[in-house]
PDB file of N, CA and C in Angstrom:
ATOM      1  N   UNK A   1      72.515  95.953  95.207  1.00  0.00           N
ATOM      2  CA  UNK A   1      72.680  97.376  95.061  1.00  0.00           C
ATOM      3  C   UNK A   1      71.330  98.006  94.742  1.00  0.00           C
ATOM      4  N   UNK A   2      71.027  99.069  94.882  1.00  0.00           N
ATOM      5  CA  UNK A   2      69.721  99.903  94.992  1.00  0.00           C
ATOM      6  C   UNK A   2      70.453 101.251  93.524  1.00  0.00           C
ATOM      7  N   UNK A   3      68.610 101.292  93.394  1.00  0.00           N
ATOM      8  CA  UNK A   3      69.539 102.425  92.104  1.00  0.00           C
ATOM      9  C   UNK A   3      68.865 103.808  92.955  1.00  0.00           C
ATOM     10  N   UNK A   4      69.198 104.751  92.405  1.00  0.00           N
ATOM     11  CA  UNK A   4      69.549 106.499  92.980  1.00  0.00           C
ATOM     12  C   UNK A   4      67.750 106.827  93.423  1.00  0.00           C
ATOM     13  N   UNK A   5      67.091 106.198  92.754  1.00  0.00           N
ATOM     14  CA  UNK A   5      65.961 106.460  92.544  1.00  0.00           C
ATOM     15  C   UNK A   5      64.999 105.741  93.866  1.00  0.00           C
ATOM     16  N   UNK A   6      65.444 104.569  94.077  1.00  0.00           N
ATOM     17  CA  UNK A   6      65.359 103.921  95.299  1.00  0.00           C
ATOM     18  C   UNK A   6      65.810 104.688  96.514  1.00  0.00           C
ATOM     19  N   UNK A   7      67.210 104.736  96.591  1.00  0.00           N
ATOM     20  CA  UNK A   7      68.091 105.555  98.303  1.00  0.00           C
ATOM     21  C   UNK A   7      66.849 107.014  98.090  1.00  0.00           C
ATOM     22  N   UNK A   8      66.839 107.631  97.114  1.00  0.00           N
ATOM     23  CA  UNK A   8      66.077 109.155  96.974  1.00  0.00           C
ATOM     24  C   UNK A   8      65.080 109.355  97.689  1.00  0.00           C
ATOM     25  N   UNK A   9      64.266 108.004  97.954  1.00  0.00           N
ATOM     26  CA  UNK A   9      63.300 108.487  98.695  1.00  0.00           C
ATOM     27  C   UNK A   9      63.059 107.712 100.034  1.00  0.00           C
ATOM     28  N   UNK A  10      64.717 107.297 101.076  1.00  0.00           N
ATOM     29  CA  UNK A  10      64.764 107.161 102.107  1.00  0.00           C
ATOM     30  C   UNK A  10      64.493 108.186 102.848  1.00  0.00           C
ATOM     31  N   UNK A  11      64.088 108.446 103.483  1.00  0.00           N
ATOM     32  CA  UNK A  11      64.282 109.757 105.045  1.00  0.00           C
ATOM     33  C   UNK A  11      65.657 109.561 105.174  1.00  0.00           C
ATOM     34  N   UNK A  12      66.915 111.057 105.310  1.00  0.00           N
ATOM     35  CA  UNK A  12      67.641 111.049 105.620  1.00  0.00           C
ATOM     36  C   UNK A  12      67.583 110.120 107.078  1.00  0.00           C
ATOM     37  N   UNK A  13      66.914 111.041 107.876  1.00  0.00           N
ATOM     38  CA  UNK A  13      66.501 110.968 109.166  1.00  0.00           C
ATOM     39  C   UNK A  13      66.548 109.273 109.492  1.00  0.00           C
ATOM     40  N   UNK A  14      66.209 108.548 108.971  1.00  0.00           N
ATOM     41  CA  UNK A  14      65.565 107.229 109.048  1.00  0.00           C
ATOM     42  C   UNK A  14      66.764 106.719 108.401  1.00  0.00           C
ATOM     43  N   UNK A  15      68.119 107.378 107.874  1.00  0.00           N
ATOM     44  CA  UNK A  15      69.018 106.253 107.660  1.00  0.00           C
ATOM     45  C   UNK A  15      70.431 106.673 108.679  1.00  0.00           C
ATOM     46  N   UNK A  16      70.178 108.175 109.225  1.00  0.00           N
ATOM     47  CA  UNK A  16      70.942 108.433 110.885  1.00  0.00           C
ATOM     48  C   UNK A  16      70.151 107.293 111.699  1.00  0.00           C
ATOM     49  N   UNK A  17      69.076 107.556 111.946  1.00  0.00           N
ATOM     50  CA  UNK A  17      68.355 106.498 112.880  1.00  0.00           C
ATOM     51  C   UNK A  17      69.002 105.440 112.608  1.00  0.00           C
ATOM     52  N   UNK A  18      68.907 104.681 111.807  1.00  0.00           N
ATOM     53  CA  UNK A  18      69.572 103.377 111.363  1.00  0.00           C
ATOM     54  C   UNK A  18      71.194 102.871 111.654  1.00  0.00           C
ATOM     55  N   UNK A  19      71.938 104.138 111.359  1.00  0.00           N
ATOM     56  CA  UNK A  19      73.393 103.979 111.994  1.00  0.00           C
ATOM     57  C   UNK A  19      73.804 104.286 113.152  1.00  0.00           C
ATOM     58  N   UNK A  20      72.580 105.040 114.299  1.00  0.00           N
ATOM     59  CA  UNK A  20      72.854 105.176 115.149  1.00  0.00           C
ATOM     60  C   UNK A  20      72.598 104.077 116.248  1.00  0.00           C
ATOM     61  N   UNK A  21      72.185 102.848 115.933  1.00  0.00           N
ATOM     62  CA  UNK A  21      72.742 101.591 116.442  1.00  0.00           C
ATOM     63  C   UNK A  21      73.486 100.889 116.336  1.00  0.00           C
ATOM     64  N   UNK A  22      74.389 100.315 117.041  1.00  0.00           N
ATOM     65  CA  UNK A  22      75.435  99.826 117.081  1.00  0.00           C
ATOM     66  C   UNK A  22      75.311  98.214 116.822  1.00  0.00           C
ATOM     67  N   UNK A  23      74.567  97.575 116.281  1.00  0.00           N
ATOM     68  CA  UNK A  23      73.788  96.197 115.932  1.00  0.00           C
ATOM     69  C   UNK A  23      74.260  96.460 114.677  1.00  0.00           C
ATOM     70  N   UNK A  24      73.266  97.385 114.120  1.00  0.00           N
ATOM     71  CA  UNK A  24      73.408  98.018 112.640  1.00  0.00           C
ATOM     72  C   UNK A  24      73.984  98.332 111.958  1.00  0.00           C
ATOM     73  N   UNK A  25      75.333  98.658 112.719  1.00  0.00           N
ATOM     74  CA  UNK A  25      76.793  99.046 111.890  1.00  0.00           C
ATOM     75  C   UNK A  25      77.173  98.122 112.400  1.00  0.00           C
ATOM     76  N   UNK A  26      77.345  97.131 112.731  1.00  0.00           N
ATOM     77  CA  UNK A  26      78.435  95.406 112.870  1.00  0.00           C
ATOM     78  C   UNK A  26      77.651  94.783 111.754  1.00  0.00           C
ATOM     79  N   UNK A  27      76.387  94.830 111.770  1.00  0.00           N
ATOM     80  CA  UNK A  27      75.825  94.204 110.269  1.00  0.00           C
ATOM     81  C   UNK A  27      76.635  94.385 109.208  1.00  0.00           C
ATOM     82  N   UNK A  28      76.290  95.883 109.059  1.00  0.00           N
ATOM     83  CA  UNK A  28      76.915  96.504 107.895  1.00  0.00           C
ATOM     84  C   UNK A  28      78.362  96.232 108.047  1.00  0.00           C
ATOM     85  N   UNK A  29      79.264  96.144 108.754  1.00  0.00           N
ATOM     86  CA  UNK A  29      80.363  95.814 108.475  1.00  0.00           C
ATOM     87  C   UNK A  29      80.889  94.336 108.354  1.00  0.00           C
ATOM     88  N   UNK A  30      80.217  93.572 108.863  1.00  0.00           N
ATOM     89  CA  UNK A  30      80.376  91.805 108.756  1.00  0.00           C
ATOM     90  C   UNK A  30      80.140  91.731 107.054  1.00  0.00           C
ATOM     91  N   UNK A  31      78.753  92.625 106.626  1.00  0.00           N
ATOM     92  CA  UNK A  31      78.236  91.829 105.433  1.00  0.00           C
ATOM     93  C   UNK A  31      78.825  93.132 104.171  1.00  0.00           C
ATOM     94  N   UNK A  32      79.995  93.590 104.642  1.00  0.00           N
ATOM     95  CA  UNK A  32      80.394  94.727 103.596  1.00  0.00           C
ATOM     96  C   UNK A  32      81.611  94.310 102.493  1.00  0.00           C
ATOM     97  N   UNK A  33      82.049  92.845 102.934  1.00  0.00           N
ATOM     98  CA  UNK A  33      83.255  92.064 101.937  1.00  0.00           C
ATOM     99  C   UNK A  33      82.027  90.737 101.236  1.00  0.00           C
ATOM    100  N   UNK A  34      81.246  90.110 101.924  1.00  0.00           N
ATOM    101  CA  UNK A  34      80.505  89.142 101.810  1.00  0.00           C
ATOM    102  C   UNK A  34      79.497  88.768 102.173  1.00  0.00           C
ATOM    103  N   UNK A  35      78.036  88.362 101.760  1.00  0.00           N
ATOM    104  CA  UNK A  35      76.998  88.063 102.001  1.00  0.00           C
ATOM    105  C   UNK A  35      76.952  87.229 103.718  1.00  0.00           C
ATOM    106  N   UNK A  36      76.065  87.279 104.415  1.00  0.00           N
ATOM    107  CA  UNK A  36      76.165  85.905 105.307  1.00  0.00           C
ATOM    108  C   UNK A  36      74.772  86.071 105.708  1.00  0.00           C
ATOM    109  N   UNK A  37      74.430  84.480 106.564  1.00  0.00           N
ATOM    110  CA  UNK A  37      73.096  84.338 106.474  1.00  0.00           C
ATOM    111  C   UNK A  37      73.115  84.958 108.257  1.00  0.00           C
ATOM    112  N   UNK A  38      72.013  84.922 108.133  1.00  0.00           N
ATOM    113  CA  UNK A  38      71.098  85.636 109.686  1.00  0.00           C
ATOM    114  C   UNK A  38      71.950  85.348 110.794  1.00  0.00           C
ATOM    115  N   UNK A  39      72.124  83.722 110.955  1.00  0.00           N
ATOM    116  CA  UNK A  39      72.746  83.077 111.787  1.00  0.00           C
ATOM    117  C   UNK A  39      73.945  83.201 111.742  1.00  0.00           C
ATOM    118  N   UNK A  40      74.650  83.328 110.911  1.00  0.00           N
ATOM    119  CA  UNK A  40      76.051  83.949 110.886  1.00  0.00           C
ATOM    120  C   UNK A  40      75.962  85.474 111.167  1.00  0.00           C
ATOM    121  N   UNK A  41      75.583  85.946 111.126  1.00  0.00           N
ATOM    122  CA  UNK A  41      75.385  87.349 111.692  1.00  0.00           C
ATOM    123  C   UNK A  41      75.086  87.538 112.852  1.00  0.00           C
ATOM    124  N   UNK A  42      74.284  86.821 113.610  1.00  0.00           N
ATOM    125  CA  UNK A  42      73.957  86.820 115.205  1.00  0.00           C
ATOM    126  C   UNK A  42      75.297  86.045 115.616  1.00  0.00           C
ATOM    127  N   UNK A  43      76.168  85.514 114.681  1.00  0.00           N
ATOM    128  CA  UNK A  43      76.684  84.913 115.992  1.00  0.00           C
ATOM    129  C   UNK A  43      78.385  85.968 115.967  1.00  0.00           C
ATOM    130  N   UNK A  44      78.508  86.256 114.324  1.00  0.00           N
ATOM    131  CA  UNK A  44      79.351  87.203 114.567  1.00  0.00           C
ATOM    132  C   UNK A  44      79.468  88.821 115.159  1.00  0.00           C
ATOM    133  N   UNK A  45      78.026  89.168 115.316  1.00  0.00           N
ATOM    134  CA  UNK A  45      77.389  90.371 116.231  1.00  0.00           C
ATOM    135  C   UNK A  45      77.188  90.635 117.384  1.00  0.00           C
ATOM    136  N   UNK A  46      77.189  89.479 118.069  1.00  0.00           N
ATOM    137  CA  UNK A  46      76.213  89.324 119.136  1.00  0.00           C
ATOM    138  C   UNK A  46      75.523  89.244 119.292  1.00  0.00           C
ATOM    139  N   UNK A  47      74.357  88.859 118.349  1.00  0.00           N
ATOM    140  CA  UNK A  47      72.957  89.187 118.673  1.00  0.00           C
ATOM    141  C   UNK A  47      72.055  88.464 118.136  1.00  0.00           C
ATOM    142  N   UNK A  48      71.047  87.739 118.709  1.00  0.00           N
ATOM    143  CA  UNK A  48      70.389  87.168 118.908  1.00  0.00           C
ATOM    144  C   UNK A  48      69.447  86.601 117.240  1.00  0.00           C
ATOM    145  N   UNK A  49      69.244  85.925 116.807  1.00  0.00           N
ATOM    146  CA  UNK A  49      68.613  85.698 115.103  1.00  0.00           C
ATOM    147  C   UNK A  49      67.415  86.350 115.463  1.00  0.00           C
ATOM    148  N   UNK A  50      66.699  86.807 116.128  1.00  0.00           N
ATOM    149  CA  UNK A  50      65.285  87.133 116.355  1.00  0.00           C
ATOM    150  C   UNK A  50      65.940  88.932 115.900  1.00  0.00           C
ATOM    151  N   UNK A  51      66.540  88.957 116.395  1.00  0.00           N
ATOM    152  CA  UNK A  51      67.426  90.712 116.703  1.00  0.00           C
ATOM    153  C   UNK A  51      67.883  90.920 115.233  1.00  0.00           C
ATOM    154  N   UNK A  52      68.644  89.924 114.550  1.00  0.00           N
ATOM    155  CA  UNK A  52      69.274  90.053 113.206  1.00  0.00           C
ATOM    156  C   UNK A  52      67.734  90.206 112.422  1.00  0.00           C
ATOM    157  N   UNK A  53      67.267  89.504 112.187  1.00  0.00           N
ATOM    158  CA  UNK A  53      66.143  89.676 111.126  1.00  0.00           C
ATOM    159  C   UNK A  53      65.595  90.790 111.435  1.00  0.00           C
ATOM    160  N   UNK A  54      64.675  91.367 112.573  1.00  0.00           N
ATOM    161  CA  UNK A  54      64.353  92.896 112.671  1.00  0.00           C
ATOM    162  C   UNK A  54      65.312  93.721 111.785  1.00  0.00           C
ATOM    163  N   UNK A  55      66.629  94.052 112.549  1.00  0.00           N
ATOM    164  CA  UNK A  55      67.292  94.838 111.838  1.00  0.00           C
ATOM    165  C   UNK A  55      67.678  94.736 110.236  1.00  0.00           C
ATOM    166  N   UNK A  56      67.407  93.607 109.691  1.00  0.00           N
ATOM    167  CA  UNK A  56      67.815  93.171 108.476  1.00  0.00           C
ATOM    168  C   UNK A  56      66.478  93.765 107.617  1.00  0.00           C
ATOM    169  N   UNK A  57      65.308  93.828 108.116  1.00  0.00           N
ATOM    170  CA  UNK A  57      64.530  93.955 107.382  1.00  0.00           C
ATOM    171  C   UNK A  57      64.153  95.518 107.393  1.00  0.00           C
ATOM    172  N   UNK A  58      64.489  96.542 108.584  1.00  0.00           N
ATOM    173  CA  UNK A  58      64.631  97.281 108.721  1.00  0.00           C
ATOM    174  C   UNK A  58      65.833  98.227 107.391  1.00  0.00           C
ATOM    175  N   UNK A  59      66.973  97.455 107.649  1.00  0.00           N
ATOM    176  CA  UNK A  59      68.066  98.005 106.817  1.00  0.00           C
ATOM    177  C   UNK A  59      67.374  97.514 105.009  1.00  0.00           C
ATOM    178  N   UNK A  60      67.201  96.977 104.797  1.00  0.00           N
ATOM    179  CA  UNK A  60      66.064  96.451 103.539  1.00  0.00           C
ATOM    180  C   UNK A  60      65.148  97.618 103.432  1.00  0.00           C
ATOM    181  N   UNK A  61      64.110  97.530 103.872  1.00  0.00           N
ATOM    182  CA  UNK A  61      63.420  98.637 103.775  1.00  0.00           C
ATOM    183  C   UNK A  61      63.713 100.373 103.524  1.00  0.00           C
ATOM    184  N   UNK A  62      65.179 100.406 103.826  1.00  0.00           N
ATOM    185  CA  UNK A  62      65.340 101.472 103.798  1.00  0.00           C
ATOM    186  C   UNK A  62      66.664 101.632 102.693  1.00  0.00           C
ATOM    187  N   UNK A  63      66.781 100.467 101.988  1.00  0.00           N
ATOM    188  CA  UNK A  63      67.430 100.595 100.833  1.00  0.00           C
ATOM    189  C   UNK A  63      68.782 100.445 100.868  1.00  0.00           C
ATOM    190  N   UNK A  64      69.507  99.682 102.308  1.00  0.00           N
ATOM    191  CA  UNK A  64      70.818  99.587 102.612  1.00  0.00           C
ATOM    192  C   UNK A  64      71.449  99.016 102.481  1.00  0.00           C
ATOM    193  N   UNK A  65      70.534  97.459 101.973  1.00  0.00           N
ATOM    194  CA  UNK A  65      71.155  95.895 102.287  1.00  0.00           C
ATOM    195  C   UNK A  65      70.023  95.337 101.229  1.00  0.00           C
ATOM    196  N   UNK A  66      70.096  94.511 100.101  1.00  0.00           N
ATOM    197  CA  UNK A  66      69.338  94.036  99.505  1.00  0.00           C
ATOM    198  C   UNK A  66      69.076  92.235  99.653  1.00  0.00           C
TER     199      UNK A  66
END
């Protein structure tokens, strides 16, 4: 979890950007009951472990996914 002070200084903009891929919200919804690793995520996503880590570190960076 991120505290208020952290999300505060995302770019709105940059967390639409973020949900407006469809990679990005199967993340977020695979890993929204339980943690899973990269590889479990590419394989329950579709998408490729090279593809999961971008977006993972992306969604990290922007305070979504710790």
């Amino acid at each position: 979890m991120t505290s208020n002070t952290e999300t505060s200084d995302v770019d709105l903009a940059t967390v639409v950007g973020l949900l407006d891929d469809e990679h990005i919200r199967s993340i977020l919804t695979a890993t929204s009951e339980t943690p899973l690793s990269a590889t479990e995520l590419g394989e329950k996503c579709g998408v490729s472990t090279s593809s999961i880590y971008r977006r993972l570190d992306r969604l990290t960076d922007a305070g979504l996914i710790s």
